[in-house]
C-alpha atoms as a PDB file:
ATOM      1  CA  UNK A   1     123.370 109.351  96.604  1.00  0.00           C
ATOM      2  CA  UNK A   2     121.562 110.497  93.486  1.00  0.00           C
ATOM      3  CA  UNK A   3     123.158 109.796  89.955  1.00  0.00           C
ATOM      4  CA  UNK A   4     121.613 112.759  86.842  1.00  0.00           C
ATOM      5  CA  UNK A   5     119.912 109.894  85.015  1.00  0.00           C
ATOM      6  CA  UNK A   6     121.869 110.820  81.826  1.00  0.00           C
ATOM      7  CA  UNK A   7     123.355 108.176  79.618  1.00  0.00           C
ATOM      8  CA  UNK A   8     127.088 107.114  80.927  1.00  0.00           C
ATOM      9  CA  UNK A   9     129.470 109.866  79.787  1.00  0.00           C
ATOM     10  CA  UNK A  10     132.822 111.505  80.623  1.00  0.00           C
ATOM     11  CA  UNK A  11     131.152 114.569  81.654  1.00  0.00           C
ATOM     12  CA  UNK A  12     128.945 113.044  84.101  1.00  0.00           C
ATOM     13  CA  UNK A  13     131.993 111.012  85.837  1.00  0.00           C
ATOM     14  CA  UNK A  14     129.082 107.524  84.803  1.00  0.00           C
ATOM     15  CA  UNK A  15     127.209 108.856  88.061  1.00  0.00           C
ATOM     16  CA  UNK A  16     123.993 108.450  86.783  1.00  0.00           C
ATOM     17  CA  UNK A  17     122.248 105.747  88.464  1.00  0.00           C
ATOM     18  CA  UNK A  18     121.043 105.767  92.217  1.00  0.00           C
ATOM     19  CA  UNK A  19     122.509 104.081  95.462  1.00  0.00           C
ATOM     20  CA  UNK A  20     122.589 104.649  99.317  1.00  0.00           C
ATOM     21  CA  UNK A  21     122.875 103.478 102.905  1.00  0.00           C
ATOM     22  CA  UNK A  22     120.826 102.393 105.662  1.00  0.00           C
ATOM     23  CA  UNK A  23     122.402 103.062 109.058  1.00  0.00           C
ATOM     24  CA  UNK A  24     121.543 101.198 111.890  1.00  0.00           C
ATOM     25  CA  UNK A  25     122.329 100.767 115.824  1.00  0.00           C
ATOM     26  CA  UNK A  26     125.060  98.447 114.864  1.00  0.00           C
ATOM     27  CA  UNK A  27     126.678  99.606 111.498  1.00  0.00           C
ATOM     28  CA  UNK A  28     125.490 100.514 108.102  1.00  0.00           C
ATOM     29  CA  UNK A  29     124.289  98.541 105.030  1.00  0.00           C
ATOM     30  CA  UNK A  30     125.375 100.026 101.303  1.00  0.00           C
ATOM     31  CA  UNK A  31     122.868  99.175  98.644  1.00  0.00           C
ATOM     32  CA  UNK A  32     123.925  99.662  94.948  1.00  0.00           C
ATOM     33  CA  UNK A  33     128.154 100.906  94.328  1.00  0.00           C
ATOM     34  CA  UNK A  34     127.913 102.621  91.262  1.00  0.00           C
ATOM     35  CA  UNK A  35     129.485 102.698  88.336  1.00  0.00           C
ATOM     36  CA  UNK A  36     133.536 102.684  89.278  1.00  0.00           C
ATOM     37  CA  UNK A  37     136.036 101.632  91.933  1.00  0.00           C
ATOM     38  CA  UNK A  38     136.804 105.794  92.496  1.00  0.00           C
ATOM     39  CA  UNK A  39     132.400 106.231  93.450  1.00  0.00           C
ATOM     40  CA  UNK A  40     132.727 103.320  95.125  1.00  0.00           C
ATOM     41  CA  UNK A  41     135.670 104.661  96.955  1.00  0.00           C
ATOM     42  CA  UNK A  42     133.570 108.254  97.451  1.00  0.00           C
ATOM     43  CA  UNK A  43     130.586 106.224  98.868  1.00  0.00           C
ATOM     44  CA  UNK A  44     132.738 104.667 101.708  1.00  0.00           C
ATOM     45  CA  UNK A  45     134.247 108.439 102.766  1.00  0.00           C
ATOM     46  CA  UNK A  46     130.757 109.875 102.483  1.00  0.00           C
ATOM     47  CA  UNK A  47     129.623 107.005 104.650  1.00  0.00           C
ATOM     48  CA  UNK A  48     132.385 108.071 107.197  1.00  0.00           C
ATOM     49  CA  UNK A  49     131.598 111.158 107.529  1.00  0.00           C
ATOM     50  CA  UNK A  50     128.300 110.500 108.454  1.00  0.00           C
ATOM     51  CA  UNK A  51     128.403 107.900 110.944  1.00  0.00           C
ATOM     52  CA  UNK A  52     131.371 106.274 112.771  1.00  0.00           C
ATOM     53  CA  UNK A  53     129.585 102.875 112.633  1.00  0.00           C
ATOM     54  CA  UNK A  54     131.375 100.138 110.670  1.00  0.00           C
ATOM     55  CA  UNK A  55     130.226  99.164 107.358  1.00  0.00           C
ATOM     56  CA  UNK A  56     128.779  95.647 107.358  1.00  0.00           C
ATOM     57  CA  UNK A  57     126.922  95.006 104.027  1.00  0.00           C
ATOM     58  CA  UNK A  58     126.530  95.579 100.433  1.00  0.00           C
ATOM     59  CA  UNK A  59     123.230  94.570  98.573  1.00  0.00           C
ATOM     60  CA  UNK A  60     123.683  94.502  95.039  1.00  0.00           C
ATOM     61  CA  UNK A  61     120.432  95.033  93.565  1.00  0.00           C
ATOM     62  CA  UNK A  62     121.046  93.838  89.881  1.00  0.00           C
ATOM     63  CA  UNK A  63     123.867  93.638  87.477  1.00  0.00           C
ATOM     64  CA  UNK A  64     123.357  96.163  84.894  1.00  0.00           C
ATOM     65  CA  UNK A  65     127.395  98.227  85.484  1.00  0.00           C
ATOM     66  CA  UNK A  66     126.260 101.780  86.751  1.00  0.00           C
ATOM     67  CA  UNK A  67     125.034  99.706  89.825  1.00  0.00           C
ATOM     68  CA  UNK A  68     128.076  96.974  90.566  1.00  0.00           C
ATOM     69  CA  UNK A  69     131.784  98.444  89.570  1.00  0.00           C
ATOM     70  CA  UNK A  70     132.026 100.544  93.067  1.00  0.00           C
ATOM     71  CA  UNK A  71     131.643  96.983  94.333  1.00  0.00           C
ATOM     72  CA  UNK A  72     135.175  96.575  93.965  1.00  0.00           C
ATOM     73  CA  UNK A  73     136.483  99.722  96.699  1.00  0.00           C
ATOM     74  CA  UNK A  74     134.061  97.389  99.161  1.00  0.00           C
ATOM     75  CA  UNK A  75     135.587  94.252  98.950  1.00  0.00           C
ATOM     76  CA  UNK A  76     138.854  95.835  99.245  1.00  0.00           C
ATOM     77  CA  UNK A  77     137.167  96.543 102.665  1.00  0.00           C
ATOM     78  CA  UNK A  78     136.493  93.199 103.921  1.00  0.00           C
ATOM     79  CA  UNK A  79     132.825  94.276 103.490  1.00  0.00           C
ATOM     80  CA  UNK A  80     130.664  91.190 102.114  1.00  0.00           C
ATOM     81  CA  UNK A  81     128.693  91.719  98.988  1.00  0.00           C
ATOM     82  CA  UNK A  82     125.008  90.010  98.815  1.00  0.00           C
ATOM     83  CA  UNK A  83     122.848  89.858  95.680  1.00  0.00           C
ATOM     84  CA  UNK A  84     120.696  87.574  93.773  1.00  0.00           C
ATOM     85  CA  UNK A  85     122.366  84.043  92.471  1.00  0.00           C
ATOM     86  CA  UNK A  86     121.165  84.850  89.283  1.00  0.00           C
ATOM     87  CA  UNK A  87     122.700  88.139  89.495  1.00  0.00           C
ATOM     88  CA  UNK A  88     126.119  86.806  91.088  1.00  0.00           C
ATOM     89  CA  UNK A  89     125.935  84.752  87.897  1.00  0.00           C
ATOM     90  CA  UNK A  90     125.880  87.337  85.500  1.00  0.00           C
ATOM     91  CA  UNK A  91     128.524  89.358  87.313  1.00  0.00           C
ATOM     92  CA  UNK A  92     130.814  86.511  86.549  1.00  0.00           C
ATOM     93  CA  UNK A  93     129.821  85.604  83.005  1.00  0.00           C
ATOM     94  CA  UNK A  94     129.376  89.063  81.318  1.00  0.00           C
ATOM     95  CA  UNK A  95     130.678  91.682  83.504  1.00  0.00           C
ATOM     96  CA  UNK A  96     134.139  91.641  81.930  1.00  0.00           C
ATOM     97  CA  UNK A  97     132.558  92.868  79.023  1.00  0.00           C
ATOM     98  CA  UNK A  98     130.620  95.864  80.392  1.00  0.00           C
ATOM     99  CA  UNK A  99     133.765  96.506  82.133  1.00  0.00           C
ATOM    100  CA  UNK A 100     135.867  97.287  79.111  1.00  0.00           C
ATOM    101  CA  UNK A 101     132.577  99.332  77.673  1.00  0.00           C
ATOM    102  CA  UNK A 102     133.013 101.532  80.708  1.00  0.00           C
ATOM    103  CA  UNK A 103     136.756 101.959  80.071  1.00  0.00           C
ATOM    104  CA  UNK A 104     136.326 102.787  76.668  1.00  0.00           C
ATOM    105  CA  UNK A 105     133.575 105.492  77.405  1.00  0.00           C
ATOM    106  CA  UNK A 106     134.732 107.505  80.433  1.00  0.00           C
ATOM    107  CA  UNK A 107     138.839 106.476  80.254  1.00  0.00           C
ATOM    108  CA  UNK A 108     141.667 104.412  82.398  1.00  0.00           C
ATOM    109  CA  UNK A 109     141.917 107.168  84.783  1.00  0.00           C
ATOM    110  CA  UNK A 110     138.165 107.252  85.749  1.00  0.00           C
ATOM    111  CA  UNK A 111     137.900 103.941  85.817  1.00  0.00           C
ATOM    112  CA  UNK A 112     141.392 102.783  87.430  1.00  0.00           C
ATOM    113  CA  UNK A 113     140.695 100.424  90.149  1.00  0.00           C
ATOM    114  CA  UNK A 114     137.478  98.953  88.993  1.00  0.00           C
ATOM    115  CA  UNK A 115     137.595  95.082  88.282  1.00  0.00           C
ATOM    116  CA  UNK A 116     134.332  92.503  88.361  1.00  0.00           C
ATOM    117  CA  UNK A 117     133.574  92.019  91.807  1.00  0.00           C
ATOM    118  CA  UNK A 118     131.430  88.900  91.956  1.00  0.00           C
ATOM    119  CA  UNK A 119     129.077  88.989  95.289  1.00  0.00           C
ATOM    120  CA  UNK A 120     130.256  86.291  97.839  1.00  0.00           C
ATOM    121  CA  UNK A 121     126.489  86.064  99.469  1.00  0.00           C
ATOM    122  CA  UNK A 122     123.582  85.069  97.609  1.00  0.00           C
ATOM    123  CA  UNK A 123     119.720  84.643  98.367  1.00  0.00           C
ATOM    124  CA  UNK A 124     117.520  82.734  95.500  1.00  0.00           C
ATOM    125  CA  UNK A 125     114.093  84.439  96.339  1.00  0.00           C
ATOM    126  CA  UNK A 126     112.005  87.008  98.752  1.00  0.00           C
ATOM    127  CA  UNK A 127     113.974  86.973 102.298  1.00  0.00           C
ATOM    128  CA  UNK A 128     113.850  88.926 104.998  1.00  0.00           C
ATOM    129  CA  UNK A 129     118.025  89.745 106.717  1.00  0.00           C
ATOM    130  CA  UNK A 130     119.322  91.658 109.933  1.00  0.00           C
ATOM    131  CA  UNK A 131     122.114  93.662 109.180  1.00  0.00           C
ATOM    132  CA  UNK A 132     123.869  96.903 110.756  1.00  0.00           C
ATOM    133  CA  UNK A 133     120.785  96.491 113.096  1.00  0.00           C
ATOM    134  CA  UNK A 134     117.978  96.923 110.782  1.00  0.00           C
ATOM    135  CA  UNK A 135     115.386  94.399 109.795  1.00  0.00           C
ATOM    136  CA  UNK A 136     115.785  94.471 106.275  1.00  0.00           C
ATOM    137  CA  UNK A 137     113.323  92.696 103.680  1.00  0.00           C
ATOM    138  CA  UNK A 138     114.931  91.205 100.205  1.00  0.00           C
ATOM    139  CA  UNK A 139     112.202  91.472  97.737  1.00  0.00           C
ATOM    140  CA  UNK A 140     112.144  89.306  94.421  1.00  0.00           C
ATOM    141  CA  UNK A 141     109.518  88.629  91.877  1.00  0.00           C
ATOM    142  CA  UNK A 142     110.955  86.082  89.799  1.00  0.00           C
ATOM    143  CA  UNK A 143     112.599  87.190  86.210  1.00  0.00           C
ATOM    144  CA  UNK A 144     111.206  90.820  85.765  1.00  0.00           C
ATOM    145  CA  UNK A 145     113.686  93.676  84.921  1.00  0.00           C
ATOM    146  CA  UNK A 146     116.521  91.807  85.026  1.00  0.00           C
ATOM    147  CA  UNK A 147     116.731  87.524  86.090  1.00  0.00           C
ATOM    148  CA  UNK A 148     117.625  88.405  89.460  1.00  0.00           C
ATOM    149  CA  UNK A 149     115.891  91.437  90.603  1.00  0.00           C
ATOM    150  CA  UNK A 150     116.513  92.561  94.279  1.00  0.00           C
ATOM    151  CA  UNK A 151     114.071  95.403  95.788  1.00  0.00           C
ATOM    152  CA  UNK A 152     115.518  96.115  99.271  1.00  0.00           C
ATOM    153  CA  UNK A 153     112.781  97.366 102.274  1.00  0.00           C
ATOM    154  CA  UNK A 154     113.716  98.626 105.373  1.00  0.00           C
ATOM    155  CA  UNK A 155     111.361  97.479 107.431  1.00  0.00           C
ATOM    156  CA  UNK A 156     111.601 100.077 110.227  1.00  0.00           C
ATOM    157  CA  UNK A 157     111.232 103.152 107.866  1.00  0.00           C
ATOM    158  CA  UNK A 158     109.311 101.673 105.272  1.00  0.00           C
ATOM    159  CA  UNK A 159     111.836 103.345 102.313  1.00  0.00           C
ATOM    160  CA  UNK A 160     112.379 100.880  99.402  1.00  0.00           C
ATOM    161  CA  UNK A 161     115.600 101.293  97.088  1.00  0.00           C
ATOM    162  CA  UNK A 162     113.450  99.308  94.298  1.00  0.00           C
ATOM    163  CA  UNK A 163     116.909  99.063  91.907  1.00  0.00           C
ATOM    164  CA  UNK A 164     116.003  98.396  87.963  1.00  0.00           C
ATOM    165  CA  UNK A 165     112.311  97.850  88.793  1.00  0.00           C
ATOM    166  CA  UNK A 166     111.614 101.372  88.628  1.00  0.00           C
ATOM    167  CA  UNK A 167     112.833 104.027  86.442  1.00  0.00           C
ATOM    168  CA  UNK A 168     110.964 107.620  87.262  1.00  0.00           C
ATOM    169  CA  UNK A 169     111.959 110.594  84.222  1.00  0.00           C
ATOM    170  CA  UNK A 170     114.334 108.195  82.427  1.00  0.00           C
ATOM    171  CA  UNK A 171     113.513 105.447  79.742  1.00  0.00           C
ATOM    172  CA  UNK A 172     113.273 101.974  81.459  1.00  0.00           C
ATOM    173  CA  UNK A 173     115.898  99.258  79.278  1.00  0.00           C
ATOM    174  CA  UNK A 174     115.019  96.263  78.263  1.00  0.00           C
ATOM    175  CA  UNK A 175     117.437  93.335  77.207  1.00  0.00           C
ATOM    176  CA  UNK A 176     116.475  89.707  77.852  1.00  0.00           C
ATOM    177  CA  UNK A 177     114.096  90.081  80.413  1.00  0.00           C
ATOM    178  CA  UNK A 178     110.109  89.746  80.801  1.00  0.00           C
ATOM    179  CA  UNK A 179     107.859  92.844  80.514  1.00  0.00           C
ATOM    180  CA  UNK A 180     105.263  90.888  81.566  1.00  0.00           C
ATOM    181  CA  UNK A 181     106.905  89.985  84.483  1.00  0.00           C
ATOM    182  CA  UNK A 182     108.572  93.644  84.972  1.00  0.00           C
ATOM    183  CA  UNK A 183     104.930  94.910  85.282  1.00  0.00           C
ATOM    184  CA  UNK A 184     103.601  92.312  87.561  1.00  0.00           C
ATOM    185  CA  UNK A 185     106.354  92.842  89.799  1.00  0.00           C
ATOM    186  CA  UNK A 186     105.687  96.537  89.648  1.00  0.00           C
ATOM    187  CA  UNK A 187     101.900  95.587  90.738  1.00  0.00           C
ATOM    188  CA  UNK A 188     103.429  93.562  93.312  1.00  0.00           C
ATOM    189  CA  UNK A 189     105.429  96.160  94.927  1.00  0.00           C
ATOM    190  CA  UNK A 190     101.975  98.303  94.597  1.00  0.00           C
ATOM    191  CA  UNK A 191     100.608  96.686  97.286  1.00  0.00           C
ATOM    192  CA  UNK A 192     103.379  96.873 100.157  1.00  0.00           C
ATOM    193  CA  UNK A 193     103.713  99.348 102.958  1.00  0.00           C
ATOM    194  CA  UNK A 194     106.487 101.427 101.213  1.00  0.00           C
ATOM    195  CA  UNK A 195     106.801 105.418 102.748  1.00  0.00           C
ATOM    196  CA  UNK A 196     109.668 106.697  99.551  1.00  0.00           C
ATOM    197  CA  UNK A 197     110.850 104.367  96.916  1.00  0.00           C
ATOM    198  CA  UNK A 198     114.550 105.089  95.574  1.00  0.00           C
ATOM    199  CA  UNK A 199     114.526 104.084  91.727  1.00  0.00           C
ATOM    200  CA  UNK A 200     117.249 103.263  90.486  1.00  0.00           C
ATOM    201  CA  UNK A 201     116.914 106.253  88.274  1.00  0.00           C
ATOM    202  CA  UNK A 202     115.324 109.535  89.241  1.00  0.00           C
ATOM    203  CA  UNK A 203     114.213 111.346  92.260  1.00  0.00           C
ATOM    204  CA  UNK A 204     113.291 109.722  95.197  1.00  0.00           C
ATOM    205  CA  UNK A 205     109.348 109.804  95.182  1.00  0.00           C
ATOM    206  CA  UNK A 206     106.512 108.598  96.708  1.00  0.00           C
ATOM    207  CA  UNK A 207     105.024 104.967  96.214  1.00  0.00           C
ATOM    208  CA  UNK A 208     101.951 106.264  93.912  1.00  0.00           C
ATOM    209  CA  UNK A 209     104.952 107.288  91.024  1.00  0.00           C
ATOM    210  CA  UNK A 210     105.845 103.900  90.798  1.00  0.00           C
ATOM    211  CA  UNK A 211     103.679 103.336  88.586  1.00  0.00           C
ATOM    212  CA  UNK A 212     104.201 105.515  85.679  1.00  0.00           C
ATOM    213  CA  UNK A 213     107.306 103.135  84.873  1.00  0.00           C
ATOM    214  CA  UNK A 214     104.543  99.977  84.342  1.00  0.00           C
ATOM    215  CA  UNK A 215     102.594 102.814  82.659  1.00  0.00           C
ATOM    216  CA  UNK A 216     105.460 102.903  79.803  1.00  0.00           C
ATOM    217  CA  UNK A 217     106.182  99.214  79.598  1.00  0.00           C
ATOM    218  CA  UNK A 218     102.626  99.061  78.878  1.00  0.00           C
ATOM    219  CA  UNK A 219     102.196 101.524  76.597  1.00  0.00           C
ATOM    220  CA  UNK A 220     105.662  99.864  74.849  1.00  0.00           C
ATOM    221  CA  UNK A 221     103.675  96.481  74.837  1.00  0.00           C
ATOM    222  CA  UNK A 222     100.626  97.636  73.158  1.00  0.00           C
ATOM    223  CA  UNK A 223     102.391  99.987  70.429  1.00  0.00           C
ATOM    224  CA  UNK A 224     104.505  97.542  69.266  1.00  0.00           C
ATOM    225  CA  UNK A 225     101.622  94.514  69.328  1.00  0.00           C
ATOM    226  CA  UNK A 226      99.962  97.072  67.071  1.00  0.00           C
ATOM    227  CA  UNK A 227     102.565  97.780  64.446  1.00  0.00           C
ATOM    228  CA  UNK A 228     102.996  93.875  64.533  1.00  0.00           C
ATOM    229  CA  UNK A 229      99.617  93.611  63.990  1.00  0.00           C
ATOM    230  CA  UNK A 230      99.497  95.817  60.830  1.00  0.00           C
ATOM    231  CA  UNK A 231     102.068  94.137  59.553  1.00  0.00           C
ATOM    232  CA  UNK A 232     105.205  96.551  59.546  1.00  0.00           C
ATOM    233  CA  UNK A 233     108.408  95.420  59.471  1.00  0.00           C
ATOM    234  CA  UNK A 234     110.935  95.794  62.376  1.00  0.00           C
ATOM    235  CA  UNK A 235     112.584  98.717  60.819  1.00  0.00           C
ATOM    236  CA  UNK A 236     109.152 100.603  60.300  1.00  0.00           C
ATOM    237  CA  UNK A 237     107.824  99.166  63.659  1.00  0.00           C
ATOM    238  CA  UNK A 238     111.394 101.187  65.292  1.00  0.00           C
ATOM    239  CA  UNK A 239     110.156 104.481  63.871  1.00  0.00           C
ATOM    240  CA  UNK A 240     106.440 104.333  64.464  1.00  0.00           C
ATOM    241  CA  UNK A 241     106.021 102.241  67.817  1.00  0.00           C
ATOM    242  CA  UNK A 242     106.002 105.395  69.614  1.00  0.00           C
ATOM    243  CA  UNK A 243     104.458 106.459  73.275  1.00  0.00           C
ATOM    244  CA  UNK A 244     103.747 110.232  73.095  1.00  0.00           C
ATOM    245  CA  UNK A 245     103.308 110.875  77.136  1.00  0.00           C
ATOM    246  CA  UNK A 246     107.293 109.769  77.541  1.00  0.00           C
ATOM    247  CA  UNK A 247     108.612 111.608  74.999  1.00  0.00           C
ATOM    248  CA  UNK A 248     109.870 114.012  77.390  1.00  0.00           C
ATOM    249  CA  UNK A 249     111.464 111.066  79.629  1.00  0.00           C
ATOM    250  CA  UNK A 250     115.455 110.972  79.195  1.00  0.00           C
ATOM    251  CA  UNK A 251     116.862 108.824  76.852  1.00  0.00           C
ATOM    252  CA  UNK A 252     113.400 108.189  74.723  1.00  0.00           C
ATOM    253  CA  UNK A 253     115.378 109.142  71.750  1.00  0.00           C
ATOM    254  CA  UNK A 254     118.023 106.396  71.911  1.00  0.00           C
ATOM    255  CA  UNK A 255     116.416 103.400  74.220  1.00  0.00           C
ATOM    256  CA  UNK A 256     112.453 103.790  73.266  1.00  0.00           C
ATOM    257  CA  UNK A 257     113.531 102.025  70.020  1.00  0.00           C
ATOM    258  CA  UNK A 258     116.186  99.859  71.469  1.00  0.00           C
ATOM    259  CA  UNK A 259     113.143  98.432  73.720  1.00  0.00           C
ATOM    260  CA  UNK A 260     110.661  98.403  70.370  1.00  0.00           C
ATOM    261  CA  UNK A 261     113.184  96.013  68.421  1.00  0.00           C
ATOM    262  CA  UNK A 262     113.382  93.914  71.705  1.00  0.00           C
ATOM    263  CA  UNK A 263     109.318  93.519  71.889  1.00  0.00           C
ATOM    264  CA  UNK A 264     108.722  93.206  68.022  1.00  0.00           C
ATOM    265  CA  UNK A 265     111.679  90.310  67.920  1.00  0.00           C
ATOM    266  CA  UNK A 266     110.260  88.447  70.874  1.00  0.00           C
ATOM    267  CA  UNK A 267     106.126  89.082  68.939  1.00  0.00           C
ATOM    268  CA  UNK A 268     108.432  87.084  65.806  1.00  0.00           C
ATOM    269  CA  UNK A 269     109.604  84.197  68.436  1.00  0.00           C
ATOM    270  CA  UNK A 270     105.672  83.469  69.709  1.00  0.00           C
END
């Protein structure tokens, strides 16, 4: 279940970001809600409709709110929710306030039902589950896109849904986490026997396009190192720190120098 990639907006309902299913022999495992009890509440009739199997799991992948708010139409279920502790965490401490960001941008009505939904299963690393009859591999790489990244392989098909790691035709965000880390992972998940990868934003591709999201954070890395370097200041660093092959990428105009001021201020902190 694709989302457009856009920013959030009332015209685009917040589906923008990327989640799915896995059906099995036994029953079916949800990975990623979206942004609001009412998707939430469209993922579990469009699950129906495919399969009469019961519902057994939902895999949060990480905490940012286009991914976790459907949460809510799930546990309403019965369903269980599993993510990562860290994410679990952050669901609890700072969810409320992405919560009323939501309601502000796309209203009460679209958002009527959703609450914080905080995941009643956690893992703390790499694991590998059965669920719905699948063999299912939890992937983490320590702090990388977000402190408690979950990649989720079937093991069967080989398909990843790789959640914030990878971003393909949109801007990758980051906030408080380690580009370092973001690319290693990235490298990482390189090296596994993956058929499709589901980003978390953009089409579903092949595992070779993974790598144009490490190919930005790079490219963010060095451009920024090099306006430290020459000694501009953050404001000049915003405008100038640029990476000409994603200009075309959505959102380059608005997060590109979100993620510049995040990489110059953490160049000040070394």
């Amino acid at each position: 279940m694709l989302g457009n990639g856009d920013a959030v907006a009332p015209c685009n309902h917040g589906i923008v970001a990327n989640s799915g299913f896995l059906v099995g022999t036994s029953g079916v495992v949800v990975v990623d809600t979206g942004s609001s009890y009412r998707y939430g509440r469209a993922m579990i009739e469009t699950i129906h409709r495919v399969t009469p199997l019961p519902i057994e799991l939902v895999i949060l992948t990480h905490q940012a709110p286009e991914f976790v708010f459907g949460a809510s139409a799930f546990r309403d279920a019965g369903i269980p929710i599993l993510a990562h502790r860290r994410t679990a965490e952050l669901i609890r401490e700072r969810c409320s306030i992405c919560l009323a960001n939501l309601r502000r941008t796309l209203g009460e009505e679209e958002m009527s039902g959703s609450r914080v939904t905080v995941p009643d299963r956690t893992v703390d690393g790499t694991t590998r589950i059965e669920a719905g009859g699948r063999a299912i591999e939890l992937l983490n790489f320590g702090v990388a896109a977000t402190p408690g990244d979950l990649a989720v392989r079937d093991e069967r098909t080989g398909v990843l849904f790789a959640g914030a790691l990878v971003s393909i035709g949109r801007i990758p965000e980051l906030r408080n986490e380690s580009i370092h880390g973001w690319i290693a992972a990235l490298d990482r998940l390189g090296g596994l026997e993956i058929t499709k990868v589901v980003p978390g934003f953009g089409p579903v591709v092949g595992l070779e396009r993974i790598g144009a999201t490490g190919d930005y954070l790079r490219a963010l890395d060095a451009s920024v190192r090099r306006a430290y370097a020459s000694g501009r200041g953050l404001v000049s660093a915003r405008e100038h720190a640029e990476t000409p092959d994603f200009r075309t990428w959505k959102l380059y105009s608005t997060v590109h120098p979100q993620n510049v001021q995040r990489v110059y201020l953490e160049l000040e902190r070394q």
